[in-house]
C-alpha atoms as a PDB file:
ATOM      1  CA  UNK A   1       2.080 -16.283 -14.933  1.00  0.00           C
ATOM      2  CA  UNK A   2       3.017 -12.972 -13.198  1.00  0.00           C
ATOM      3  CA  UNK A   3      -0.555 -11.671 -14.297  1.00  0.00           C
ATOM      4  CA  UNK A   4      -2.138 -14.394 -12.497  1.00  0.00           C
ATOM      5  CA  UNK A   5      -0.003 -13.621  -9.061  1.00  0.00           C
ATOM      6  CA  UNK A   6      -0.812 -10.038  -9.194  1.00  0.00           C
ATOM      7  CA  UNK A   7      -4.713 -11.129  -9.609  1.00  0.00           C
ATOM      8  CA  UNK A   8      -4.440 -13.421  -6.729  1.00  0.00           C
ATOM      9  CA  UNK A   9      -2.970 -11.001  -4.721  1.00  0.00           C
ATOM     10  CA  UNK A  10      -5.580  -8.375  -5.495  1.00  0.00           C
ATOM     11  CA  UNK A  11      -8.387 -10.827  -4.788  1.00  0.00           C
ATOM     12  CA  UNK A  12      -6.356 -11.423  -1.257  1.00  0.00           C
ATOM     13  CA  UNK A  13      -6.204  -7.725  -0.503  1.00  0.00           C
ATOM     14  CA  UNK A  14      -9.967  -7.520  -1.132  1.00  0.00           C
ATOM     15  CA  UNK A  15     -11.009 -10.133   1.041  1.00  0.00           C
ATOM     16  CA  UNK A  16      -8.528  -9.011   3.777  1.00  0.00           C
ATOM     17  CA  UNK A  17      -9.864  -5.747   3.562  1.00  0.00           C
ATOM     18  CA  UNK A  18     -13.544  -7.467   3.665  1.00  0.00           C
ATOM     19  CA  UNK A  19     -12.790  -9.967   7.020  1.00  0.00           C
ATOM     20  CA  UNK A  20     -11.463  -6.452   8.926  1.00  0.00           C
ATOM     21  CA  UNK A  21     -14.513  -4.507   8.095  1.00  0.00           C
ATOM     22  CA  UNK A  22     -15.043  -4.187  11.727  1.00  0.00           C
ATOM     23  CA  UNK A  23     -11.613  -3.125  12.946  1.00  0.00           C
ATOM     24  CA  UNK A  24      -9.895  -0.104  14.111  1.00  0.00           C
ATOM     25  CA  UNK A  25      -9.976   2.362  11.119  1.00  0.00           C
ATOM     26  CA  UNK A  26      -6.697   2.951   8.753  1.00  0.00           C
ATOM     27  CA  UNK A  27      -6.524   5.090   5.755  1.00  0.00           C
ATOM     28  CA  UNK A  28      -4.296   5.926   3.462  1.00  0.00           C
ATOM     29  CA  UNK A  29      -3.722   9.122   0.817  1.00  0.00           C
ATOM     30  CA  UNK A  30      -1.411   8.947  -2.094  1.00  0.00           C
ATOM     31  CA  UNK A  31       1.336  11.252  -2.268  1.00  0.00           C
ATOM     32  CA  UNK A  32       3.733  10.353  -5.260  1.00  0.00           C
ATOM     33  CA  UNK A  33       5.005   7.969  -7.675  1.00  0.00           C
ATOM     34  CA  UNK A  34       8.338   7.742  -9.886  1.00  0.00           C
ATOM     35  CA  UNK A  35       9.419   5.405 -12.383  1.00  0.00           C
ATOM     36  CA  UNK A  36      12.752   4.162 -10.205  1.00  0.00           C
ATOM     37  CA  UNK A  37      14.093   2.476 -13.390  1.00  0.00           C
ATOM     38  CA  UNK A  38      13.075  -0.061 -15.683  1.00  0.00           C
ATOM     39  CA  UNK A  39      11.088  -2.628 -13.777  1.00  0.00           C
ATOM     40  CA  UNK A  40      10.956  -0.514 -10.980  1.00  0.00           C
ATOM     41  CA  UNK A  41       8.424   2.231  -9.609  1.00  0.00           C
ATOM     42  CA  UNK A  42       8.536   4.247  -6.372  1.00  0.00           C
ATOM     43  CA  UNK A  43       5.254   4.916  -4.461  1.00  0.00           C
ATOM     44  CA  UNK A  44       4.948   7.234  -1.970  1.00  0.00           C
ATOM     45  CA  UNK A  45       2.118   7.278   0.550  1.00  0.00           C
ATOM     46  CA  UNK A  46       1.006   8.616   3.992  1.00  0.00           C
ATOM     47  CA  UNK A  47      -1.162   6.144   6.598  1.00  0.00           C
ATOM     48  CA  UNK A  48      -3.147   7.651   9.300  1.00  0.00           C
ATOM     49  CA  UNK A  49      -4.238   5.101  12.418  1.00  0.00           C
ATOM     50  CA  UNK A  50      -3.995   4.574  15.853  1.00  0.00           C
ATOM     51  CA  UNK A  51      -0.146   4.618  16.619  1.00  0.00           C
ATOM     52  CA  UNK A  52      -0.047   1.383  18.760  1.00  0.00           C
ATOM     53  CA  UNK A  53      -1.970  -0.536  15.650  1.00  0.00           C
ATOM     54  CA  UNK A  54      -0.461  -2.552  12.570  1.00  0.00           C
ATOM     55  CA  UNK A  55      -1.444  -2.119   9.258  1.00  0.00           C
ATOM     56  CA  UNK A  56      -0.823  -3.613   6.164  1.00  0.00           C
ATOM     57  CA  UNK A  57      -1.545  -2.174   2.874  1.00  0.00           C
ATOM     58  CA  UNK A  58      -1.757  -3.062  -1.059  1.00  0.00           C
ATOM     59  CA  UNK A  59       0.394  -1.003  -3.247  1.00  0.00           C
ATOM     60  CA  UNK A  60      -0.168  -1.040  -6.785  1.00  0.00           C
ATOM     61  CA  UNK A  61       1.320   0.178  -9.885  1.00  0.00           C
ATOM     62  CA  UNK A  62      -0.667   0.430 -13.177  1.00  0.00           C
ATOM     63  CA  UNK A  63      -0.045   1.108 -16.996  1.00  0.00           C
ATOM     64  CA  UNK A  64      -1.218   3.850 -18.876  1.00  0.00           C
ATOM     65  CA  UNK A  65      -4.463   1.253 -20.365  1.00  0.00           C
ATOM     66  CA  UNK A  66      -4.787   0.573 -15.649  1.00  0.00           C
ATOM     67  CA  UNK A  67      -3.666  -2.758 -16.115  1.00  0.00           C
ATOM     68  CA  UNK A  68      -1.392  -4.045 -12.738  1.00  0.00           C
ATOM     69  CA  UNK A  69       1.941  -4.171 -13.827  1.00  0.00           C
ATOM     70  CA  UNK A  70       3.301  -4.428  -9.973  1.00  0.00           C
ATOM     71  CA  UNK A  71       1.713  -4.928  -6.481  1.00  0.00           C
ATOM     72  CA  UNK A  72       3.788  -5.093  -2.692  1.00  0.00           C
ATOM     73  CA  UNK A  73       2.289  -5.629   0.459  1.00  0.00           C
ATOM     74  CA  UNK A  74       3.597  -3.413   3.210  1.00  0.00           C
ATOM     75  CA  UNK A  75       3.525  -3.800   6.730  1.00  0.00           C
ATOM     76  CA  UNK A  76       3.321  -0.492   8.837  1.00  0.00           C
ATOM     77  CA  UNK A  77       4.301  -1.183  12.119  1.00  0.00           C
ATOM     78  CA  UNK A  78       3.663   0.870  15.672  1.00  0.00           C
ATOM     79  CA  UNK A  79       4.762   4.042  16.112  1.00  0.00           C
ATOM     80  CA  UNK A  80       5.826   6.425  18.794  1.00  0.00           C
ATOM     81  CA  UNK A  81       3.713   9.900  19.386  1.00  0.00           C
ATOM     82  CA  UNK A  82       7.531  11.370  17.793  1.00  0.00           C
ATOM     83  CA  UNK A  83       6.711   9.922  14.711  1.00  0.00           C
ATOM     84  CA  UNK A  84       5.117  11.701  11.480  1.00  0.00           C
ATOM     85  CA  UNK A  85       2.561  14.062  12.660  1.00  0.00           C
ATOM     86  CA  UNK A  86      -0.772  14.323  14.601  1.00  0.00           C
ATOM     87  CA  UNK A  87       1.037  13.098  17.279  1.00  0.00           C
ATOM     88  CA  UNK A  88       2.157   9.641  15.394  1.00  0.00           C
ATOM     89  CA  UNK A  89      -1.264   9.059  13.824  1.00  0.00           C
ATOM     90  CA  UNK A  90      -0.218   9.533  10.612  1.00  0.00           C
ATOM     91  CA  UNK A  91       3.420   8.686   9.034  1.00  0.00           C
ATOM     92  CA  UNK A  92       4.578   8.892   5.762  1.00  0.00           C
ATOM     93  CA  UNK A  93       6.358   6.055   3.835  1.00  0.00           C
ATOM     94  CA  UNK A  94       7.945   4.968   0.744  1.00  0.00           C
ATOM     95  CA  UNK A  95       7.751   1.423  -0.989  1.00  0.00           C
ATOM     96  CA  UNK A  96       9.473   0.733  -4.039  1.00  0.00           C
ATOM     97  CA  UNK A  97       7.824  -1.740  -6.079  1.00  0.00           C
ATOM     98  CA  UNK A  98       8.592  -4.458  -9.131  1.00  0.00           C
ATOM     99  CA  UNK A  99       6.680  -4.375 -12.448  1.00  0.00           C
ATOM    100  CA  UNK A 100       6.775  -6.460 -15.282  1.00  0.00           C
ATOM    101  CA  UNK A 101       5.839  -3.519 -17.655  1.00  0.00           C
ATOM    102  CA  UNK A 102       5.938   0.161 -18.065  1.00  0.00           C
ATOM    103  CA  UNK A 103       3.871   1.731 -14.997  1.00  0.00           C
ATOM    104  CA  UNK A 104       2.150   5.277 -15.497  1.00  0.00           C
ATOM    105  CA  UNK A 105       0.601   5.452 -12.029  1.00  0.00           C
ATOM    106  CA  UNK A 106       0.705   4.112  -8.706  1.00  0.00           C
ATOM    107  CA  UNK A 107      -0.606   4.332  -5.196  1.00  0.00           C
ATOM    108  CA  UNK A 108      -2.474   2.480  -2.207  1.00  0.00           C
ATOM    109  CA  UNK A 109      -5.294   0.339  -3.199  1.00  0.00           C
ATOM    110  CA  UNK A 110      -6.801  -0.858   0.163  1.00  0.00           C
ATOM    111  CA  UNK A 111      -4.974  -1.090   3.923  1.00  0.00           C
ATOM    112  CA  UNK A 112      -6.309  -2.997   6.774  1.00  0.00           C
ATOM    113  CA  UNK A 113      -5.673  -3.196  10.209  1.00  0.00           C
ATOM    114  CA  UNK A 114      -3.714  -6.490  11.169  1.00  0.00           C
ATOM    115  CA  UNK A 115      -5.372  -8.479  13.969  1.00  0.00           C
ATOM    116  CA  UNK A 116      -2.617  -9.724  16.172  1.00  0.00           C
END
C-alpha cells in the first residue's frame, strides 16, 4: 500500500515538474544523506532560484537494489538577500524523511517553481 503512495507521488512530481516547464528556473544539488534511525533518513540539499520565488521539491530515499523506500515534498519558501549565499539565490536545507525499509541513498529528484 505504501509502495503504491510513493508511486503516485513520483508520478505527481513528474507531471508537476512537466506543467512548470516554462517557469522561472530552480535547481537543486545534493549534498548529504544519513540514516537518522530506523525508518528514518536525513537528506541534505542546497536550492538555487530567484529569492522572491517558491519552490517545491521531491525528496527521495532509495535502497541499495534503487527501489523508493521514502519520498517528502518540501516547500522552500522566499528568502531575504541575508540568506545562504549568492546573495539569497541559493540556501541550503535539511529534510528528514520516513521509509518503510532500509535506505542506502537519498537526494532531490525534481523541484519546480510553485505558481502562486
Amino acid at each position: 500500500m505504501l509502495v503504491i503512495a510513493v508511486i503516485l507521488a513520483a508520478v505527481a512530481a513528474v507531471a508537476a515538474v512537466a506543467l512548470t516547464t516554462g517557469s522561472p528556473d530552480v535547481s537543486a544539488k545534493d549534498v548529504g544523506f544519513s540514516l537518522a534511525s530506523d525508518g528514518r533518513a536525513s537528506v541534505d540539499f542546497e536550492v538555487s532560484k530567484d529569492r522572491a520565488a517558491t519552490a517545491q521539491c521531491a525528496v527521495q530515499v532509495l535502497s541499495e537494489n534503487y527501489a523508493f523506500v521514502g519520498w517528502k515534498v518540501v516547500t522552500i519558501g522566499p528568502n531575504s538577500a541575508e540568506d545562504g549565499a549568492n546573495s539569497g539565490g541559493t540556501t541550503a536545507h535539511r529534510t528528514d524523511v520516513r521509509t518503510d525499509a532500509p535506505g542506502v541513498t537519498g537526494g532531490v529528484n525534481a523541484c519546480w517553481i510553485v505558481e502562486e
